[in-house]
PDB file of N, CA and C in Angstrom:
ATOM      1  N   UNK A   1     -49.847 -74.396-105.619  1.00  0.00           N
ATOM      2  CA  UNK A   1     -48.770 -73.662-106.257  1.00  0.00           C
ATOM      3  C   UNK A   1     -48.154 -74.523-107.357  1.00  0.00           C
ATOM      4  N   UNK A   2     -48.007 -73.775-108.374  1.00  0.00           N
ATOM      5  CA  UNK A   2     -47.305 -74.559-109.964  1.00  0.00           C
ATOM      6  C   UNK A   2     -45.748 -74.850-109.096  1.00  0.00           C
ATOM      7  N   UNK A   3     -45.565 -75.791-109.489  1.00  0.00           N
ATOM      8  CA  UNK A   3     -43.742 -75.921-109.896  1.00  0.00           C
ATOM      9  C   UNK A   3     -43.011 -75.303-111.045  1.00  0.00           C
ATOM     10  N   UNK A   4     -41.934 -75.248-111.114  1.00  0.00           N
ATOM     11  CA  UNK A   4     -41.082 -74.404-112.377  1.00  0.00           C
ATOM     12  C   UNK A   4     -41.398 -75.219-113.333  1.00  0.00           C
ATOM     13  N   UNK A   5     -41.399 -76.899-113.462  1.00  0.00           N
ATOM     14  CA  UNK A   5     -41.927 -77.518-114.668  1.00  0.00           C
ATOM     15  C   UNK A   5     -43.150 -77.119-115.230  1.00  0.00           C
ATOM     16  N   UNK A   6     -43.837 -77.044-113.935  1.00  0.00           N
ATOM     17  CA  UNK A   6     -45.376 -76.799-114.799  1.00  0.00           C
ATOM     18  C   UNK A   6     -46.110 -75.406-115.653  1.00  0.00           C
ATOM     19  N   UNK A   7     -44.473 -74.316-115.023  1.00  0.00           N
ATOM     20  CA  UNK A   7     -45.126 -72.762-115.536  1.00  0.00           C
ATOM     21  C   UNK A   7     -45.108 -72.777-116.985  1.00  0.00           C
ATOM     22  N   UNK A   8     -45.725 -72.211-117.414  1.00  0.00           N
ATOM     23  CA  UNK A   8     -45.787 -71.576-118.764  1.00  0.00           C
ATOM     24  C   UNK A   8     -45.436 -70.545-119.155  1.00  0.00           C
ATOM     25  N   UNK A   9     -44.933 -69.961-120.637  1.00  0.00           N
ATOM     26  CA  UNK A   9     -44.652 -68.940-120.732  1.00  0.00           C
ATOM     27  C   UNK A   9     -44.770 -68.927-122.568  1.00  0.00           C
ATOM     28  N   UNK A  10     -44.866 -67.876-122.670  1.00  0.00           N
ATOM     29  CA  UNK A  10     -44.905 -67.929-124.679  1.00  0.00           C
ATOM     30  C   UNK A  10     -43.526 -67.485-125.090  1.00  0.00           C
ATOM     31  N   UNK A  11     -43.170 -68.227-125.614  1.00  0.00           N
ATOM     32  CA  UNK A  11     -41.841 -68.392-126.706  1.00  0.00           C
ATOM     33  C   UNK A  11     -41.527 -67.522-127.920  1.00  0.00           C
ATOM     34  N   UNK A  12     -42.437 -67.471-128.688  1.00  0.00           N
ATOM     35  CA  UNK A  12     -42.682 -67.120-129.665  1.00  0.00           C
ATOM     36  C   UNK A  12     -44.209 -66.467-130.164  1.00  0.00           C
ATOM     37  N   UNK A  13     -44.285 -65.838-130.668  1.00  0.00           N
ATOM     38  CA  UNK A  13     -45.741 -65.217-130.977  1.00  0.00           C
ATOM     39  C   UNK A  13     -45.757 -64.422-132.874  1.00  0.00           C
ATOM     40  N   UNK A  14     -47.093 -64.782-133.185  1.00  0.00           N
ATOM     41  CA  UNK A  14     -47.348 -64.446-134.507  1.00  0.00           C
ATOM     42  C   UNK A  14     -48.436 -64.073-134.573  1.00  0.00           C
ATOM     43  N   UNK A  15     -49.371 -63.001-135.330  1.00  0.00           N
ATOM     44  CA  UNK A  15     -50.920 -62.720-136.008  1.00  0.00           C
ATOM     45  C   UNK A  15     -50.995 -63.675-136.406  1.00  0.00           C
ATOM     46  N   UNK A  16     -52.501 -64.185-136.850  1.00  0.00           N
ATOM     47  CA  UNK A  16     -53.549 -64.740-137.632  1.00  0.00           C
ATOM     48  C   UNK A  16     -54.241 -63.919-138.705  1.00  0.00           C
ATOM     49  N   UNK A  17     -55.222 -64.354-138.456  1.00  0.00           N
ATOM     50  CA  UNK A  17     -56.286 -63.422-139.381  1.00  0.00           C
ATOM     51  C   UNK A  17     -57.074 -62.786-138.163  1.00  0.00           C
ATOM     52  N   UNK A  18     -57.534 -61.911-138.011  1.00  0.00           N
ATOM     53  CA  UNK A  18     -58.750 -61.103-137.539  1.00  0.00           C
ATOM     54  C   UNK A  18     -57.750 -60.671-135.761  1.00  0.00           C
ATOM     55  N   UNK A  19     -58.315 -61.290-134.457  1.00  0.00           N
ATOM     56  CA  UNK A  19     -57.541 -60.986-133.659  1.00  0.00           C
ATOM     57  C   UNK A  19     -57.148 -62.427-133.043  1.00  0.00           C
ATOM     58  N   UNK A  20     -56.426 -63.273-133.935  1.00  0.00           N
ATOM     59  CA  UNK A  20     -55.944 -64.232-133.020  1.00  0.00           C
ATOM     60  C   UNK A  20     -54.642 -64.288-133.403  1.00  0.00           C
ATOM     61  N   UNK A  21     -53.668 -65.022-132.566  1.00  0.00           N
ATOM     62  CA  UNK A  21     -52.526 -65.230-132.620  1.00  0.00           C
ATOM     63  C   UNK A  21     -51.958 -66.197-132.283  1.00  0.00           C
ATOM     64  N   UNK A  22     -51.146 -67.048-133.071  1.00  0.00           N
ATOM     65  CA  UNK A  22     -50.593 -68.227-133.441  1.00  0.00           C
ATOM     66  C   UNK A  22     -49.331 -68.244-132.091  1.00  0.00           C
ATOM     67  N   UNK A  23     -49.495 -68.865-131.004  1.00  0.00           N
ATOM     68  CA  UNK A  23     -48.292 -68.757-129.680  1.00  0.00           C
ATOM     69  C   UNK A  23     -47.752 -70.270-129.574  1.00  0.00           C
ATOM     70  N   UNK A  24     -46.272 -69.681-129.378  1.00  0.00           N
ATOM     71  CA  UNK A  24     -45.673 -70.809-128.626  1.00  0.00           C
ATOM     72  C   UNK A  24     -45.289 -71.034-127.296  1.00  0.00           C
ATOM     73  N   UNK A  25     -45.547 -72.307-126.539  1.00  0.00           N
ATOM     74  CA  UNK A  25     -44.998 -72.259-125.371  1.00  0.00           C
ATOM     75  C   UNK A  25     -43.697 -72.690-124.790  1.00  0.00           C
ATOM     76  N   UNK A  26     -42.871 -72.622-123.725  1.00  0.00           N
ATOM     77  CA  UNK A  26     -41.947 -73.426-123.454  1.00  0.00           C
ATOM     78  C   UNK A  26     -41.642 -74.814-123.075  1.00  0.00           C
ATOM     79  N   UNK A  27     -42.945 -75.281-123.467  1.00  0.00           N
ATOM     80  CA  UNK A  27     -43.036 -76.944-123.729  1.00  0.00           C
ATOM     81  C   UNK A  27     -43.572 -77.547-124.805  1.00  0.00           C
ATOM     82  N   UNK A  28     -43.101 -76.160-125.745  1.00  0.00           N
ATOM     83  CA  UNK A  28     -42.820 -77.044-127.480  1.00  0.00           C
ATOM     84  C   UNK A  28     -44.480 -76.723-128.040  1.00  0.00           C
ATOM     85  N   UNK A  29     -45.752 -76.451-126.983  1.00  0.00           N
ATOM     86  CA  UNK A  29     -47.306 -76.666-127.767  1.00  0.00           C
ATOM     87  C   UNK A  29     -47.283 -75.518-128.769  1.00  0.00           C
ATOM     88  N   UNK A  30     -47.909 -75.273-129.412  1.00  0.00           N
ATOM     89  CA  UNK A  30     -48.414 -74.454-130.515  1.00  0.00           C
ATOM     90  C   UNK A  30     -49.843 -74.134-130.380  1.00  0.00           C
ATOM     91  N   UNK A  31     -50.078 -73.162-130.267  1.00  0.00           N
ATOM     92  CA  UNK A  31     -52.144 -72.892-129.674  1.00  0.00           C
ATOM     93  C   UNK A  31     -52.155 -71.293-130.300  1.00  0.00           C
ATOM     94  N   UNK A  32     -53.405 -71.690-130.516  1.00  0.00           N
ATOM     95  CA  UNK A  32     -54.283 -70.573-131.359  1.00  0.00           C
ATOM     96  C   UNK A  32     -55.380 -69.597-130.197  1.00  0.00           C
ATOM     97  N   UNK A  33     -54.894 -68.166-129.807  1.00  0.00           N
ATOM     98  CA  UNK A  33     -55.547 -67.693-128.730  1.00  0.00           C
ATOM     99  C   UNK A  33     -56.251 -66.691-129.737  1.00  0.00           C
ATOM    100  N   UNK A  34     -57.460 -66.817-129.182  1.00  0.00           N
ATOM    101  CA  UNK A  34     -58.665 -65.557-130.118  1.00  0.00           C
ATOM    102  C   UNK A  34     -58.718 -64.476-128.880  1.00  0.00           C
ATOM    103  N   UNK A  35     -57.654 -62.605-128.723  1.00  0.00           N
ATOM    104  CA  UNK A  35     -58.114 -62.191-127.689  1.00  0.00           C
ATOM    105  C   UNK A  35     -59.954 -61.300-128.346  1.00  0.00           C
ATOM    106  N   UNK A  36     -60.260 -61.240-129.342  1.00  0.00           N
ATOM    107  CA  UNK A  36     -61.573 -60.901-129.705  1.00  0.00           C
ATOM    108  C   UNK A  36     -62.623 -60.645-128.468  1.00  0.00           C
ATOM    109  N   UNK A  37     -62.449 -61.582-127.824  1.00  0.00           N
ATOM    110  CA  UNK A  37     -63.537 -62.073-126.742  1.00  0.00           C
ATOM    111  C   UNK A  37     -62.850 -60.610-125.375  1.00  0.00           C
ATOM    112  N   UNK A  38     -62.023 -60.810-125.621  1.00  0.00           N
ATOM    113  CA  UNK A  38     -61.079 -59.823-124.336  1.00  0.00           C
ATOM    114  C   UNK A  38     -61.353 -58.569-124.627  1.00  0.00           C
ATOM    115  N   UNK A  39     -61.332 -58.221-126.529  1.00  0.00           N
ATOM    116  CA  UNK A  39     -61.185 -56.640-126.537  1.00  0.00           C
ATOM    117  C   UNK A  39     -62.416 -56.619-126.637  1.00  0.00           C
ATOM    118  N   UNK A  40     -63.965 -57.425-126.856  1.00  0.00           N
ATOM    119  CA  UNK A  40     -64.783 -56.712-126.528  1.00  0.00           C
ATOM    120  C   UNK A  40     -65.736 -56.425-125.578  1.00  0.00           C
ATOM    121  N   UNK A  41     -64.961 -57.492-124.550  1.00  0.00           N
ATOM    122  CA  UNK A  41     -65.744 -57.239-122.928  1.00  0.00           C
ATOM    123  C   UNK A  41     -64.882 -56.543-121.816  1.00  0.00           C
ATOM    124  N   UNK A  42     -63.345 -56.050-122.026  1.00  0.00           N
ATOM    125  CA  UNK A  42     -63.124 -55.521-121.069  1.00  0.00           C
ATOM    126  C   UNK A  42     -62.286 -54.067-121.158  1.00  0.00           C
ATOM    127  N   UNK A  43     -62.378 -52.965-120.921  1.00  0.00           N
ATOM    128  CA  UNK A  43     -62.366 -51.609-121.172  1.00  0.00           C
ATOM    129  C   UNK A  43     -60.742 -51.738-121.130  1.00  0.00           C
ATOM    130  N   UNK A  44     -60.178 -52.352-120.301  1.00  0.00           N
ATOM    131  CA  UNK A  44     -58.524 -52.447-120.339  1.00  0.00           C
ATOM    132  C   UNK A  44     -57.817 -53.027-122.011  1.00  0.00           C
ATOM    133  N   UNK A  45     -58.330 -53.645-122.422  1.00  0.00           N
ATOM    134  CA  UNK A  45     -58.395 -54.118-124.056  1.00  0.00           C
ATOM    135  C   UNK A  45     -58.636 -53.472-124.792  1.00  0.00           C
ATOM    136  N   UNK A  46     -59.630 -51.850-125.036  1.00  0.00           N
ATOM    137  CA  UNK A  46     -60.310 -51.585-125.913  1.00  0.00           C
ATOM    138  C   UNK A  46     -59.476 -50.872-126.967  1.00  0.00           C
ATOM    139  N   UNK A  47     -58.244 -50.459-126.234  1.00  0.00           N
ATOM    140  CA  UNK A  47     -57.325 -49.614-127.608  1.00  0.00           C
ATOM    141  C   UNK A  47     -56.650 -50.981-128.830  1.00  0.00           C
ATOM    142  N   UNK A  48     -56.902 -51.847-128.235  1.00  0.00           N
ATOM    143  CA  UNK A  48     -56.227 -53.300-128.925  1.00  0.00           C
ATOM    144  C   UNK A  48     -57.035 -53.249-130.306  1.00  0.00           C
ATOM    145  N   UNK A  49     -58.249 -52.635-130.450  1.00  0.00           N
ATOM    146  CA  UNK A  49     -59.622 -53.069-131.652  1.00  0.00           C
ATOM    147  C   UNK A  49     -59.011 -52.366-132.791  1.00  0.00           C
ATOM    148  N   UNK A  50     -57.617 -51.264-132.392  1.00  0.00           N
ATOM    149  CA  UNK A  50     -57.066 -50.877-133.385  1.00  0.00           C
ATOM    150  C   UNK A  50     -56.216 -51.348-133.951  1.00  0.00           C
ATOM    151  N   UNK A  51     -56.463 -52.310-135.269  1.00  0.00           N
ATOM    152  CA  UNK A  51     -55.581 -53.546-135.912  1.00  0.00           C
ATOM    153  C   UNK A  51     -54.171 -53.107-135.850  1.00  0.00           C
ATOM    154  N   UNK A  52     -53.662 -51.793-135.655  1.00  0.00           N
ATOM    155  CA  UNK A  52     -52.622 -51.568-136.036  1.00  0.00           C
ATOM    156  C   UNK A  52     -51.846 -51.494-134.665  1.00  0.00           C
ATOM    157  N   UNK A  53     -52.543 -51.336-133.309  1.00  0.00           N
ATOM    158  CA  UNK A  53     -51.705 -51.390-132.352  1.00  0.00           C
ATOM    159  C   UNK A  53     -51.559 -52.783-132.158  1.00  0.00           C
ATOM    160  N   UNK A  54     -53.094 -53.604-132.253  1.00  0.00           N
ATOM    161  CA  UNK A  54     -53.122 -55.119-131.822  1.00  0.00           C
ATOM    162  C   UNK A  54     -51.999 -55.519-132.324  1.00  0.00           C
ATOM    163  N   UNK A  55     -51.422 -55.530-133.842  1.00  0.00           N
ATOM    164  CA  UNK A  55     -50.396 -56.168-134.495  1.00  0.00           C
ATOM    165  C   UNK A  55     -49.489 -55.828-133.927  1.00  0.00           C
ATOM    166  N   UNK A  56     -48.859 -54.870-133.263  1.00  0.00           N
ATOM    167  CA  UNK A  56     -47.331 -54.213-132.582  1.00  0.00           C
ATOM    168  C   UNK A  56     -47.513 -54.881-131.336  1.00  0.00           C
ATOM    169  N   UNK A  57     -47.288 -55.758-130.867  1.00  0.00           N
ATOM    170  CA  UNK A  57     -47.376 -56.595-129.760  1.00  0.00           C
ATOM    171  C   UNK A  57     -45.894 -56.743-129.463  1.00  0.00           C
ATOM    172  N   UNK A  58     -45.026 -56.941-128.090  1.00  0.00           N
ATOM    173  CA  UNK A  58     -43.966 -57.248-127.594  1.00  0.00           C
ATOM    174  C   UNK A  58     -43.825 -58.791-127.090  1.00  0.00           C
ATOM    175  N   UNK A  59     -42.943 -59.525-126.842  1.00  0.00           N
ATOM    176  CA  UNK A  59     -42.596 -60.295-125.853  1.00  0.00           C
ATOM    177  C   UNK A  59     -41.926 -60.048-124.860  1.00  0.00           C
ATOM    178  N   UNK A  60     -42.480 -60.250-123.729  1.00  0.00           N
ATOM    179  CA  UNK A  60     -41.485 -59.251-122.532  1.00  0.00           C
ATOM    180  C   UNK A  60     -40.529 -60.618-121.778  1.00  0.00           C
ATOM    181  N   UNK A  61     -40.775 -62.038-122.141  1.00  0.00           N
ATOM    182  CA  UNK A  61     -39.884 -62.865-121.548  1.00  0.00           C
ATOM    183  C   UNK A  61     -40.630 -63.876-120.873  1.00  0.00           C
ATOM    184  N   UNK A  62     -42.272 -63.472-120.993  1.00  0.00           N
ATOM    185  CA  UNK A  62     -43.137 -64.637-120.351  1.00  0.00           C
ATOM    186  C   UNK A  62     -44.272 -64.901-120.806  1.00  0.00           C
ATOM    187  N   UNK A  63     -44.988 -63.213-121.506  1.00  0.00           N
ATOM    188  CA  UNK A  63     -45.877 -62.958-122.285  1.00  0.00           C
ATOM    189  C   UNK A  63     -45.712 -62.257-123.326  1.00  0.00           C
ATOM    190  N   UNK A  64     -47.143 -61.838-124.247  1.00  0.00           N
ATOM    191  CA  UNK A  64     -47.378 -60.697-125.209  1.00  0.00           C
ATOM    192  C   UNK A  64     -47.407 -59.596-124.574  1.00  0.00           C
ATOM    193  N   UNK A  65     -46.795 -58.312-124.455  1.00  0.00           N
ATOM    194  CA  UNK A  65     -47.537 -57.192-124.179  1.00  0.00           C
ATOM    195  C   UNK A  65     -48.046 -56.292-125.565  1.00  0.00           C
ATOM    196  N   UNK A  66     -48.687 -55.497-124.951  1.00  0.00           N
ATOM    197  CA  UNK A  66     -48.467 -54.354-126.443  1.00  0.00           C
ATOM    198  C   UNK A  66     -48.429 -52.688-125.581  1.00  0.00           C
ATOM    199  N   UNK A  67     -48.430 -52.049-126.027  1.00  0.00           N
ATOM    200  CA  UNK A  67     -48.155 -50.409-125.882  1.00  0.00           C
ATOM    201  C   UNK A  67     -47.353 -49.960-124.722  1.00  0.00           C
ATOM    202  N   UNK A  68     -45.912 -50.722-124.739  1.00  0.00           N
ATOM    203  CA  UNK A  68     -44.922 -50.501-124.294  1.00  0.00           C
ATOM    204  C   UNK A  68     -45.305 -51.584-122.910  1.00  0.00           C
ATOM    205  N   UNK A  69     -45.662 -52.341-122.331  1.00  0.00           N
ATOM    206  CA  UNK A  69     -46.177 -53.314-121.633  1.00  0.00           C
ATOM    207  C   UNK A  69     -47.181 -52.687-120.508  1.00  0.00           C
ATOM    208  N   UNK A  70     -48.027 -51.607-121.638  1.00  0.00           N
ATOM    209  CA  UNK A  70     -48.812 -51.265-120.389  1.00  0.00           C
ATOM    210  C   UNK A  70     -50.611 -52.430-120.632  1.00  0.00           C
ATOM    211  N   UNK A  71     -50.597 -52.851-121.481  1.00  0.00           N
ATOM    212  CA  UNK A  71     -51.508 -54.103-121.764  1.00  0.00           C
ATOM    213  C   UNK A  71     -50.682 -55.653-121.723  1.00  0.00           C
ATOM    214  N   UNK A  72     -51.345 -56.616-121.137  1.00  0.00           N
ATOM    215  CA  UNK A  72     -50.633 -57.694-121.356  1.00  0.00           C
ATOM    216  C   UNK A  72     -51.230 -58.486-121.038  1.00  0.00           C
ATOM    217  N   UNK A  73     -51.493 -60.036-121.000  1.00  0.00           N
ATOM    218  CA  UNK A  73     -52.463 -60.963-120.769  1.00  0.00           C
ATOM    219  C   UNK A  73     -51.663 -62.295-120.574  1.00  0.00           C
ATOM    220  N   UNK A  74     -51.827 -62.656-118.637  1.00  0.00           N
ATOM    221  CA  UNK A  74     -51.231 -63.948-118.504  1.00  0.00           C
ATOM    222  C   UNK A  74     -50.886 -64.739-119.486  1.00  0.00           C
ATOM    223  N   UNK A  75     -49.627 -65.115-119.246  1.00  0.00           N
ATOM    224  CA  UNK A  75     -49.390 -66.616-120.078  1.00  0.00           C
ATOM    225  C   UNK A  75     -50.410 -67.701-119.599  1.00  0.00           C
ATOM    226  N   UNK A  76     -50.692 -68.016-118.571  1.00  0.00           N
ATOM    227  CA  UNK A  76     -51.448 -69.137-118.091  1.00  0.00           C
ATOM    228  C   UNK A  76     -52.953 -68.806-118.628  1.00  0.00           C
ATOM    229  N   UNK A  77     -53.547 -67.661-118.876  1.00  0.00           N
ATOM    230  CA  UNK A  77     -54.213 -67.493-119.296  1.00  0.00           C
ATOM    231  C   UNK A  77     -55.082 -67.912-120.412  1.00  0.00           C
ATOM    232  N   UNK A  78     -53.670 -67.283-121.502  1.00  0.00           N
ATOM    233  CA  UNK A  78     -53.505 -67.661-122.768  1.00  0.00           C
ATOM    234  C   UNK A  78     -53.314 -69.224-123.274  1.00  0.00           C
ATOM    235  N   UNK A  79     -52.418 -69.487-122.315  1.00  0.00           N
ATOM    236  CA  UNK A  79     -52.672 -70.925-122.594  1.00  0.00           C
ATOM    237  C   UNK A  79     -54.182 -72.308-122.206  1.00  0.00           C
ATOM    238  N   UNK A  80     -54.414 -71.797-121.280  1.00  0.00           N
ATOM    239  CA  UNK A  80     -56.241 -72.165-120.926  1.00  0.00           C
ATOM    240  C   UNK A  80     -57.168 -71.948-121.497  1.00  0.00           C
ATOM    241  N   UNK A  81     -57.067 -71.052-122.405  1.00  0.00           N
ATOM    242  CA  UNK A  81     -58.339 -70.717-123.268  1.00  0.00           C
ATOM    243  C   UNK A  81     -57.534 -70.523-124.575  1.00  0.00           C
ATOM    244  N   UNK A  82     -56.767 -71.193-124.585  1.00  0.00           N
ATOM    245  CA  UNK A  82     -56.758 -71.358-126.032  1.00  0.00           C
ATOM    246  C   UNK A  82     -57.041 -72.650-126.732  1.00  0.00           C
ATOM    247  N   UNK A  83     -56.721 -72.801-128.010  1.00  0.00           N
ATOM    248  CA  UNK A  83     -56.858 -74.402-128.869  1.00  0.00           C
ATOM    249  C   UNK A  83     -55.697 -74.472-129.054  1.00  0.00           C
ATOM    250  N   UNK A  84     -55.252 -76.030-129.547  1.00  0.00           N
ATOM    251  CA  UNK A  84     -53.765 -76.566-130.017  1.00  0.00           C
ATOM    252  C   UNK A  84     -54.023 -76.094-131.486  1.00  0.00           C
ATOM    253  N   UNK A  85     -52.838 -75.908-132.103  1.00  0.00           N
ATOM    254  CA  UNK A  85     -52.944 -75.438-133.618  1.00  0.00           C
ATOM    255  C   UNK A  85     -52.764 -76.742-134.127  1.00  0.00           C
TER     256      UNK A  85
END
């Protein structure tokens, strides 16, 4: 089990180019998450391929959601497979 130090959560969130997005965490990192790989292997992702919903993304207080938070993708997630910017 994580401790409260060790959870993660995104801070801040921005587009890139194509489908990645520039995230911050609550321990200051900066990482570059490509979900590309997400919207094209899993059917729960697939309305995301529409640039215009992908871009309308929320922060709900821990993560990204998008289409009112019925899509959303762990913070811990996001942060594991992503790169440092």
């Amino acid at each position: 089990m994580r401790t409260a130090t060790e959870l993660k959560w995104v801070t801040s969130a921005r587009n890139l180019s194509g489908y990645c997005l520039a995230l911050t965490f609550n321990d200051g990192s900066e990482r570059i998450f490509d979900c590309e790989p997400l919207i094209n292997q899993y059917p729960i992702f697939a309305s995301l391929r529409d640039k215009a919903v992908f871009d309308h993304f929320d922060l709900d207080g821990w993560t990204i959601t998008w289409l009112d938070g019925s899509i959303d993708i762990a913070p811990e997630y996001l942060y594991e497979n992503s790169v440092a910017a």
